[in-house]
Protein backbone atom coordinates (compact mmCIF):
# COMPACT_ATOMS: atom_id res chain seq x y z
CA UNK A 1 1.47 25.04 -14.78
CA UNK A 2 -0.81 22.12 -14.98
CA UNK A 3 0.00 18.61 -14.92
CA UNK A 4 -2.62 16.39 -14.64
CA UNK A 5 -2.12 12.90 -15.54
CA UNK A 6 -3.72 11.56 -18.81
CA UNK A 7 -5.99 8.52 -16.46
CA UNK A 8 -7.44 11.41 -15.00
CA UNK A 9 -9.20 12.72 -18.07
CA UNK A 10 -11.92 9.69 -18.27
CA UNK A 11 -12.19 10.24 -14.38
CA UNK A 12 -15.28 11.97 -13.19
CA UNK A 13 -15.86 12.60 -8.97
CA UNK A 14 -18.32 10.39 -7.78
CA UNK A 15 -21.81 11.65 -8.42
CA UNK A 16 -23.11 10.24 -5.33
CA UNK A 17 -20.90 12.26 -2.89
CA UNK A 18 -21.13 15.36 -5.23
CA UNK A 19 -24.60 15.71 -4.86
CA UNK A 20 -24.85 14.60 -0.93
CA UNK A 21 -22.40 17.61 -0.59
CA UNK A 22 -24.93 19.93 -2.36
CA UNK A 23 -27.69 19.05 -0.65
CA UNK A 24 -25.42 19.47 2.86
CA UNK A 25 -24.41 22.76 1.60
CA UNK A 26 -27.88 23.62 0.35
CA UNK A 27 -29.07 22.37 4.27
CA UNK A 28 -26.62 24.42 5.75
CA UNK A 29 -27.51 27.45 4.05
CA UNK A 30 -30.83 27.37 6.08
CA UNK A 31 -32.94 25.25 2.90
CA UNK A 32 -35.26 22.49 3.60
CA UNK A 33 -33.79 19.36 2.17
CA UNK A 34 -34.44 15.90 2.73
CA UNK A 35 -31.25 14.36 1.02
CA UNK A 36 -31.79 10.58 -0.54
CA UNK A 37 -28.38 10.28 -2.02
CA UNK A 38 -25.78 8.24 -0.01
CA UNK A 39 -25.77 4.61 0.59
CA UNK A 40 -25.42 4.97 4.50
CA UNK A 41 -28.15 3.64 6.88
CA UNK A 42 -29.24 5.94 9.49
CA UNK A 43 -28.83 3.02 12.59
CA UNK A 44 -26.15 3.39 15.14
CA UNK A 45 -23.32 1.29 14.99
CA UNK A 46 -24.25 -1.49 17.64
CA UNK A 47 -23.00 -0.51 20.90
CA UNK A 48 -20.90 -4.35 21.18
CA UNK A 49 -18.60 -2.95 18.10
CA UNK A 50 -18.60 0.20 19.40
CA UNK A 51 -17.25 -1.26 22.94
CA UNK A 52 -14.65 -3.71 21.29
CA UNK A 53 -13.49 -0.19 19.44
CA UNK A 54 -13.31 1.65 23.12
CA UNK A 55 -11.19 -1.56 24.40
CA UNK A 56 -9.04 -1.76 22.04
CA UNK A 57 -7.89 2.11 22.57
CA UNK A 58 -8.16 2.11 26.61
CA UNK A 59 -5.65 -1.31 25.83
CA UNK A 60 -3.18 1.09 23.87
CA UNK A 61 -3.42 -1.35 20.98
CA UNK A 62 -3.26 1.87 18.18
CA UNK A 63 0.10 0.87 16.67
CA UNK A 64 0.47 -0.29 12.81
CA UNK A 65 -0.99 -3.73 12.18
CA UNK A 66 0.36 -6.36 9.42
CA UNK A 67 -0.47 -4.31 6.23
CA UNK A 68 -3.49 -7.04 5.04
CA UNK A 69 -4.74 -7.04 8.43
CA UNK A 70 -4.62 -8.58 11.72
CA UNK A 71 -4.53 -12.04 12.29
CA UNK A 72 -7.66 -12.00 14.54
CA UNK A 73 -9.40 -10.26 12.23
CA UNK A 74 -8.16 -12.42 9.36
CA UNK A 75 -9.61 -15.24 11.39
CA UNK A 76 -12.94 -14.16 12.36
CA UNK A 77 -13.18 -13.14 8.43
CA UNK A 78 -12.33 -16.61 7.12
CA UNK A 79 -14.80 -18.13 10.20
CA UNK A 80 -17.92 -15.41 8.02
CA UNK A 81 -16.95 -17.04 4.70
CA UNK A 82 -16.88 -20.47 6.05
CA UNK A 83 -20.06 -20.04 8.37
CA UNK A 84 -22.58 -18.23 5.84
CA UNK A 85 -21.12 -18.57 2.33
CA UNK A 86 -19.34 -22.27 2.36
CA UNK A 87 -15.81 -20.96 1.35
CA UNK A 88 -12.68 -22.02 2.98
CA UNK A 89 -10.06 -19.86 2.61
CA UNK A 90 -6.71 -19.66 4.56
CA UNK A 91 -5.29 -16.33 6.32
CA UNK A 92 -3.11 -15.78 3.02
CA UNK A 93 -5.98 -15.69 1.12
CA UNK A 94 -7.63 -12.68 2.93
CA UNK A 95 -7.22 -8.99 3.11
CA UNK A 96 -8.78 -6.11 4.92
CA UNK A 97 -8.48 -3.03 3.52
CA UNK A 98 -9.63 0.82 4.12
CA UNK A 99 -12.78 0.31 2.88
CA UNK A 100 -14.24 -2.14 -0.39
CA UNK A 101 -13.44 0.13 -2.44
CA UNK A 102 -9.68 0.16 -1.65
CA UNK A 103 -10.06 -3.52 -2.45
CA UNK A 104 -11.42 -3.54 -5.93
CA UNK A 105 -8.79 -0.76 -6.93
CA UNK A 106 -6.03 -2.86 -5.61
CA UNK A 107 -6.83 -6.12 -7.34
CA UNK A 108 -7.31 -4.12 -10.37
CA UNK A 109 -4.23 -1.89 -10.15
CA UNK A 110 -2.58 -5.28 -9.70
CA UNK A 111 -4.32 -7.43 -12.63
CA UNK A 112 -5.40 -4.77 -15.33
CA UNK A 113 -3.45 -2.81 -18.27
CA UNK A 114 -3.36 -0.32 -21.00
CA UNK A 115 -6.87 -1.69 -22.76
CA UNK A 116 -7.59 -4.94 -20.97
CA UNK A 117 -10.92 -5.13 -20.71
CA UNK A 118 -13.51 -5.43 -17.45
CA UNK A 119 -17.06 -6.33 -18.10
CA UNK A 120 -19.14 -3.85 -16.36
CA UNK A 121 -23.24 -4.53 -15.83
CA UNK A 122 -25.22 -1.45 -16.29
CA UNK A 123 -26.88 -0.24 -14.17
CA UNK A 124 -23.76 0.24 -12.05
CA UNK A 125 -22.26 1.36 -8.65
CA UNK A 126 -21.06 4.65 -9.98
CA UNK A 127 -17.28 4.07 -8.80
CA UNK A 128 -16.58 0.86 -10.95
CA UNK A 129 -15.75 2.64 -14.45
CA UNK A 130 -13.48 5.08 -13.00
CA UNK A 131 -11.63 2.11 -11.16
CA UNK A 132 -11.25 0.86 -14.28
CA UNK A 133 -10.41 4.31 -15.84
CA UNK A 134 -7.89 5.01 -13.18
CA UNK A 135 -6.15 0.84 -13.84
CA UNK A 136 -5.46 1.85 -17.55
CA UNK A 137 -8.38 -0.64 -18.28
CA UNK A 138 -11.37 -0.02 -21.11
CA UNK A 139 -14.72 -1.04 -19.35
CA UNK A 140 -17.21 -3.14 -21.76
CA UNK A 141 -20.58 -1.49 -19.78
CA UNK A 142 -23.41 -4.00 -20.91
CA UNK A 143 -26.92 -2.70 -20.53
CA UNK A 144 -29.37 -4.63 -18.90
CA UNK A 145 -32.70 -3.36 -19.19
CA UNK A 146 -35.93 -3.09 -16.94
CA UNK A 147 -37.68 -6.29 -18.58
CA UNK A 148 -34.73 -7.94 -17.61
CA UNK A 149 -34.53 -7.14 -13.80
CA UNK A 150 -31.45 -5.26 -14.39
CA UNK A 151 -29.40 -8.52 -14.27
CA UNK A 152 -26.91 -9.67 -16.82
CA UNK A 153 -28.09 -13.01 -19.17
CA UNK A 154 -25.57 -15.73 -19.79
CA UNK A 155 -25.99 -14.64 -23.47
CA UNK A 156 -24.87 -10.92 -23.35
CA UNK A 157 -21.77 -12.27 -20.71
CA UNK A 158 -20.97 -14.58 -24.13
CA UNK A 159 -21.07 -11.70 -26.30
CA UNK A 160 -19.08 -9.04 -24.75
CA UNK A 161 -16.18 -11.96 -23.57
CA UNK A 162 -13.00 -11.25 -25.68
CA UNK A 163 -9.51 -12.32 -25.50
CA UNK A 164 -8.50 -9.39 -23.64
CA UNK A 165 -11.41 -9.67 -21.34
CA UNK A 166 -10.15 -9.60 -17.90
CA UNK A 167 -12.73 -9.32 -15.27
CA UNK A 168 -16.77 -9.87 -15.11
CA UNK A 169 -18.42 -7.63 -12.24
CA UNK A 170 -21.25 -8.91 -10.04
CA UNK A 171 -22.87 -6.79 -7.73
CA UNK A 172 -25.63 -9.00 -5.57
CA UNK A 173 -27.66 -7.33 -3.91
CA UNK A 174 -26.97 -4.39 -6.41
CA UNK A 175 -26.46 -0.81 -6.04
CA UNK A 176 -28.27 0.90 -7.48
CA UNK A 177 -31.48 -1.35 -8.13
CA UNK A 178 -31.58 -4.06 -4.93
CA UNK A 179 -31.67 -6.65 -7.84
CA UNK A 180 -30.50 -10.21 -6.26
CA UNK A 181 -28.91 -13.00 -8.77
CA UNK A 182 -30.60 -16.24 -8.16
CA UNK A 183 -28.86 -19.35 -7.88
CA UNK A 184 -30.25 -20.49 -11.52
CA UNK A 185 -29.16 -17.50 -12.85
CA UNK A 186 -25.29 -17.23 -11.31
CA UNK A 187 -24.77 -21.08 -12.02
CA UNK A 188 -26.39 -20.45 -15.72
CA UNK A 189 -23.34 -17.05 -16.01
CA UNK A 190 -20.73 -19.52 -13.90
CA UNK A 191 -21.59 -21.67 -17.28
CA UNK A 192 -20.26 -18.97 -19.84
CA UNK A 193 -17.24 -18.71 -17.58
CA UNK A 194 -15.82 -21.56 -16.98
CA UNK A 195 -15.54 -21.51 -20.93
CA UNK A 196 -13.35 -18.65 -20.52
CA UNK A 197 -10.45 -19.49 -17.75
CA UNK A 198 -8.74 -16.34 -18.30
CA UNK A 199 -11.91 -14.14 -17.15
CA UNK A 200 -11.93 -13.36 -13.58
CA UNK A 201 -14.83 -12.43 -11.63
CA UNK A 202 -15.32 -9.89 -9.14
CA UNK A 203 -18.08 -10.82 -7.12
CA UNK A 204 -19.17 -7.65 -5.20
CA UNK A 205 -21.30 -8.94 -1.78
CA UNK A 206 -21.39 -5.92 0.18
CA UNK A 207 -24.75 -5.86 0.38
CA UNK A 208 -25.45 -9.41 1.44
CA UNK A 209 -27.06 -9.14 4.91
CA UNK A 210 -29.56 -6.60 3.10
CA UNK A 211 -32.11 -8.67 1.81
CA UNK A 212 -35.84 -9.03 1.97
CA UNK A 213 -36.45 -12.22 0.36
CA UNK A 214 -36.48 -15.53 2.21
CA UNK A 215 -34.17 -17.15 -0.02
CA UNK A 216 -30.47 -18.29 1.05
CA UNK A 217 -27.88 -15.85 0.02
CA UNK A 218 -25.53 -17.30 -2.41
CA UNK A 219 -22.31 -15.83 -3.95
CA UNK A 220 -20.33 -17.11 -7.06
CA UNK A 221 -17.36 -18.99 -5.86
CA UNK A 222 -19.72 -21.39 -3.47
CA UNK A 223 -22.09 -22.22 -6.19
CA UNK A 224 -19.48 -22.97 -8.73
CA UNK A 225 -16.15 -24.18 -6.81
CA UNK A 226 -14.49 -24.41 -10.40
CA UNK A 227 -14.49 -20.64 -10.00
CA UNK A 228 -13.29 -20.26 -6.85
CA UNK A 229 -9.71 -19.99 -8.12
CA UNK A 230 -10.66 -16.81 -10.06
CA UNK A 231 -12.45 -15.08 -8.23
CA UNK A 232 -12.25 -12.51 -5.79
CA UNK A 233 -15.25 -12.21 -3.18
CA UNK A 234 -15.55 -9.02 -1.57
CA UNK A 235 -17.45 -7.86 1.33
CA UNK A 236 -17.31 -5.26 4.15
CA UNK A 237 -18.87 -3.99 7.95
CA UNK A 238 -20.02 -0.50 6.43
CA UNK A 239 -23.51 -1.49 5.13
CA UNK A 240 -24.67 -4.63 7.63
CA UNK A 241 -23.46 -3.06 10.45
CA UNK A 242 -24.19 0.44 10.00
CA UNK A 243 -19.98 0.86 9.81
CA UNK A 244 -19.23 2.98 6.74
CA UNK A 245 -17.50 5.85 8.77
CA UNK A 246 -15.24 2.73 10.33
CA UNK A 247 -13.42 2.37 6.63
CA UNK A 248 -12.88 -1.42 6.86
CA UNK A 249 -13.87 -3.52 3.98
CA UNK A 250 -12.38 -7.09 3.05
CA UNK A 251 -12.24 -9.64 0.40
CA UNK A 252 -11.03 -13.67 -0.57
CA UNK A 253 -9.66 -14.61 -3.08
CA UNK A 254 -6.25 -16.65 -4.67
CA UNK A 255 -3.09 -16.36 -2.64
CA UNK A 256 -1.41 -15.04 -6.06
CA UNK A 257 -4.05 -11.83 -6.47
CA UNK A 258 -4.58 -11.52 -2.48
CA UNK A 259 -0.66 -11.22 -2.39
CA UNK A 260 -0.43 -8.63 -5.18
CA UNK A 261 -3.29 -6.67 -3.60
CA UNK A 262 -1.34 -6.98 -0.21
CA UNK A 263 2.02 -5.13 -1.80
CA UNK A 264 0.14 -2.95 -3.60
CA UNK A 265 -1.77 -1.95 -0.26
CA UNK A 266 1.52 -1.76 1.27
CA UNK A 267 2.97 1.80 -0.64
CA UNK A 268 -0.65 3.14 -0.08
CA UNK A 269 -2.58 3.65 3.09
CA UNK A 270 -0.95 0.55 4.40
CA UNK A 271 -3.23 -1.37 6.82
CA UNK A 272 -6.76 -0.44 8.06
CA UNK A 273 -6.73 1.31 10.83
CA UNK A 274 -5.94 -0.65 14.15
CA UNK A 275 -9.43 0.30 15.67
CA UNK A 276 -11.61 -0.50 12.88
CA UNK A 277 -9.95 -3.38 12.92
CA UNK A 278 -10.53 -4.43 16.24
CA UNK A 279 -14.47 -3.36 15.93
CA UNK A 280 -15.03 -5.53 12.68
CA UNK A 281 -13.79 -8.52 14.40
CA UNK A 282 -16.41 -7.74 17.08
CA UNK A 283 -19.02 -7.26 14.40
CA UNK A 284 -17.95 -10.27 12.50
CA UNK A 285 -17.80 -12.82 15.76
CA UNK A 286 -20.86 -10.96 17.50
CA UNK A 287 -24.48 -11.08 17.84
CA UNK A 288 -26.09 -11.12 14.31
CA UNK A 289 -29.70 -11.19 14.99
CA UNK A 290 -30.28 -7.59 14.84
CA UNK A 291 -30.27 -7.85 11.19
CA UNK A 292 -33.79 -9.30 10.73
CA UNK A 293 -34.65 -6.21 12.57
CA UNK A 294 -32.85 -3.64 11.05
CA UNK A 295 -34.27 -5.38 7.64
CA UNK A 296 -38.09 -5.27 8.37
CA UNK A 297 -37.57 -1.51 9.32
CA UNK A 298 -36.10 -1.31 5.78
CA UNK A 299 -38.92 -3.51 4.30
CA UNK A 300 -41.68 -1.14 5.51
CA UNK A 301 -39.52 2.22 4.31
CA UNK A 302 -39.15 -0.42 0.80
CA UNK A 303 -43.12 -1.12 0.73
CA UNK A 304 -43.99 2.84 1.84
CA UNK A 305 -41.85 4.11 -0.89
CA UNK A 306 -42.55 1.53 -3.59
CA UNK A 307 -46.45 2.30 -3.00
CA UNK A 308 -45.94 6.24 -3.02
CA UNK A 309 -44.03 6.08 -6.39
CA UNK A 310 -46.08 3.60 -8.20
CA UNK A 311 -48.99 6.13 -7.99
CA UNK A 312 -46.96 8.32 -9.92
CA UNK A 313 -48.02 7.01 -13.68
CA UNK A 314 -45.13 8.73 -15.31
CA UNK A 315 -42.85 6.67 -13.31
CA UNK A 316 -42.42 2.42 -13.10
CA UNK A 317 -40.09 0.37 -11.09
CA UNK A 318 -38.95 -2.66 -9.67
CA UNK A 319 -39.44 -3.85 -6.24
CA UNK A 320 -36.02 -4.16 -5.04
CA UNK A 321 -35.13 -7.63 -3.45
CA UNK A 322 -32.00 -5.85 -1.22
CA UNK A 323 -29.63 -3.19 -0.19
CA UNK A 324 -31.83 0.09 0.34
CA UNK A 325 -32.23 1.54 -3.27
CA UNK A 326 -35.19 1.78 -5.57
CA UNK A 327 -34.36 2.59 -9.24
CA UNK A 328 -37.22 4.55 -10.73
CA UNK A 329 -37.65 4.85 -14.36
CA UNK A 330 -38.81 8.48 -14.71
CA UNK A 331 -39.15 8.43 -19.05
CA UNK A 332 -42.59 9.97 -18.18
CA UNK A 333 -41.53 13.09 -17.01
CA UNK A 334 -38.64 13.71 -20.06
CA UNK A 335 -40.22 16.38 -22.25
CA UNK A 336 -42.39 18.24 -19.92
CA UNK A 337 -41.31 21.37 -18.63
CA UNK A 338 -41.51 23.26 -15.35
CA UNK A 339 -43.34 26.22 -14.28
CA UNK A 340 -40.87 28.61 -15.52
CA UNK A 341 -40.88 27.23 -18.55
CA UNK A 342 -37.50 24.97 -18.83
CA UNK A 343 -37.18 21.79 -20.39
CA UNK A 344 -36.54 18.47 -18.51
CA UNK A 345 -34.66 16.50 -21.12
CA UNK A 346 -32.88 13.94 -18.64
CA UNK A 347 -32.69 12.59 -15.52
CA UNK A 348 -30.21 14.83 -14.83
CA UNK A 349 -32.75 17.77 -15.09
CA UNK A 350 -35.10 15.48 -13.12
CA UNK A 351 -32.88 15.60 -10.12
CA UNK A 352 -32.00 18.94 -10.59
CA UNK A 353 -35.61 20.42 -10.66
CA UNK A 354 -35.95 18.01 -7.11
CA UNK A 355 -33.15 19.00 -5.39
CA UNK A 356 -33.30 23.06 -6.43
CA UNK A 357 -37.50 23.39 -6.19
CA UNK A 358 -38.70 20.79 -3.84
CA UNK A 359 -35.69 20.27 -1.70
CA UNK A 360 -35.68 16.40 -2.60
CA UNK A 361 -32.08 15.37 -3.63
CA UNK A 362 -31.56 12.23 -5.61
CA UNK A 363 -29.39 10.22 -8.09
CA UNK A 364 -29.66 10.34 -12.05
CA UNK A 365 -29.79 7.43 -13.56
CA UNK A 366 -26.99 9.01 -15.90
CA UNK A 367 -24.48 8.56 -13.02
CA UNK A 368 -25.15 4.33 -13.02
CA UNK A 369 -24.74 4.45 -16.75
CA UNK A 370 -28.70 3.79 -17.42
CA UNK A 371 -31.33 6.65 -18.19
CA UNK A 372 -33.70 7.91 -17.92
CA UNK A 373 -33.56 6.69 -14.02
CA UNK A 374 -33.07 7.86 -10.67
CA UNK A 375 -32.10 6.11 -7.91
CA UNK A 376 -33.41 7.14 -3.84
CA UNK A 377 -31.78 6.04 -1.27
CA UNK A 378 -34.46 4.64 1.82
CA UNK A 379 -32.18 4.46 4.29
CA UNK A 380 -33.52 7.11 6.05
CA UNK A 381 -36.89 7.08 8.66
CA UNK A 382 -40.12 6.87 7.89
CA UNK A 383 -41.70 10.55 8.34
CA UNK A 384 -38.88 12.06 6.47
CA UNK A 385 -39.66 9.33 3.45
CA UNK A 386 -43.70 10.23 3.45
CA UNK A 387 -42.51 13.78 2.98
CA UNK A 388 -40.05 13.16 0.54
CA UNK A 389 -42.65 11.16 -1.37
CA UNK A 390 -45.44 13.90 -1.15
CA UNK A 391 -43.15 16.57 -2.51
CA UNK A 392 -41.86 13.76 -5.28
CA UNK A 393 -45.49 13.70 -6.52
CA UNK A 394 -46.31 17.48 -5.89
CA UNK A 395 -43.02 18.30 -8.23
CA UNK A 396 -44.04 15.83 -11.15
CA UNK A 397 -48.14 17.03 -11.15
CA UNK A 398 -46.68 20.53 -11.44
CA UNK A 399 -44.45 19.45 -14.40
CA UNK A 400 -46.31 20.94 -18.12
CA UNK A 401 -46.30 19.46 -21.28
């Protein structure tokens, strides 16, 4: 007998990892795929945090931490706020936590109810509505188009606000488009919200260090310090630091939420794993100068890419400002049909016809709630990206009408 809770039904596994797993399985079975799917850069961990790791388990220090984290690494976190984003927060206003992720569903578990309401800019990271599905929460998914960078205006945040409105989601840089907020247009949305004092913000930053821009970085909470007491910032080592396999993300925010999250956090994993621990503090305090490297290396694969695909007139796009995504509007191709004589009628079908014909596996816009798109991943090197892009264009000139 079944028994399935009812929060699972709106619950769908994330589309990402579902499709990195086919194209792994499709890989192992002897094909010739070159998978774009997974937000995970393909540098080494830097060998410091990899040595502070090594130290900490030749030291014997592998036992159960405080369940919000260590206070080392609580201090070296607060030190990052205070050093690049001009936010002071004391060690009872931080947690560390297996991962982001594990962060946004604990302050929601903790904050959201049976049809409280979390304003969700689409397109989005394809885990937020099912955090919200899985809190009891209804997400209000706002559409922000192409024209308009993919970035929410002050005017549709107005709109969509309601009395059960609970949280607003930023996501700057963004997965899936490497749109960045400017400071005009967060203080113009900080505006709308300090109308509304019961709307908290969730101001997702985990792509911060992945920018190609000269422009300062700037979150929320700094800009707007009437805001600070609602908001949660949240940040992480997996995608700066090349850490994701580490599972250590973190976040700031008011002692009332950060102690919620905390219990909550408690009857779960409790805390992040001593190691990882121990290596984001060395990430955190260490050398950060690699980044500019790292980040030309992911401007070129940006500029290769963005050059390959905007030869491809049924397809337009945005140069993205961060992270390592390019969101590619693909409305040319819906309607044609390949060789055999099938239909592409969605993005979907797009990826599909990649991934099972040219070996190319990427995202459907479908899965960030805004088709007809796809999003590749460049966080891969260079050769593999020219061939990925030559197929790309050999698969659409084949496409009929």
């Amino acid at each position: 007998m079944n028994s399935i809770s009812d929060r699972l039904k709106s619950v769908k596994p994330s589309s990402t990892l579902s499709l990195s797993q086919k194209a792994s399985e499709l890989k192992a079975q002897g094909h010739d795929i070159i998978s774009l799917t997974t937000g995970e850069l393909d540098f080494p961990t830097p060998s410091w945090i990899c040595e502070a790791a090594c130290q900490t388990m030749m030291q014997g220090d592998m036992k159960y931490t405080a369940v919000g984290g260590t206070p080392v690494l609580k201090q070296a976190i607060i030190e990052k706020f205070r050093r690049e984003n001009n936010l002071d927060y004391k060690p009872y206003e931080i947690i560390a936590s297996t991962g982001a992720k594990q962060s946004i569903f604990n302050a929601f578990l903790a904050t959201v109810g049976p049809n409280d309401e979390v304003i969700v800019p689409a397109p989005y990271w394809v885990s937020y509505l099912d955090i919200v599905y899985l809190t009891e929460g209804k997400p209000i998914i706002i559409d922000c188009s192409q024209e308009e960078q993919f970035k929410i205006s002050p005017q549709a945040l107005e709109k969509s606000i309601t009395p059960r409105t609970k949280w607003l989601i930023l996501n700057s840089p963004s997965n899936p488009t490497g749109a960045i907020y400017t400071n005009a247009e967060l203080e113009a949305i900080a505006e709308v919200l300090l109308k509304y004092p019961h709307v908290m913000v969730l101001s997702d930053d985990i792509y911060e260090h992945v920018r190609f821009n000269s422009e300062p970085f700037s979150t929320i909470a700094s800009l707007e310090p009437r805001l600070k007491v609602r908001t949660l910032t949240l940040n992480g080592v997996s995608k700066a630091y090349g850490m994701t396999g580490w599972r250590l993300g973190y976040a700031g925010g008011p002692q009332w939420l950060i102690q919620a999250m905390t219990s909550i956090q408690s009857h779960s994993t409790s805390s992040p794993s001593a190691i990882s621990q121990a290596a984001a503090v060395a990430a955190l305090n260490g050398p950060q100068t690699f980044l500019e490297e790292w980040n030309k290396t992911l401007q070129e694969r940006r500029n290769v890419v963005f050059n390959e695909m905007e030869q491809i007139k049924e397809f337009s796009c945005v140069l993205p400002e961060g992270a390592f995504y390019m969101y590619i509007n693909c409305q040319g191709v819906i309607g044609k049909s390949i060789l055999k004589g099938e239909i592409i009628n969605s993005d979907q079908d797009f990826a599909s016809y990649l991934l099972e014909t040219y070996g190319i596996a990427v995202v459907p816009g479908s899965a960030f709630g805004l088709s007809p798109y796809f999003r590749l991943s460049y966080a891969t090197d260079l050769p593999k990206l020219r061939i990925a892009c030559e197929r790309i264009k050999k698969a659409v000139s084949e496409l009929q009408m």
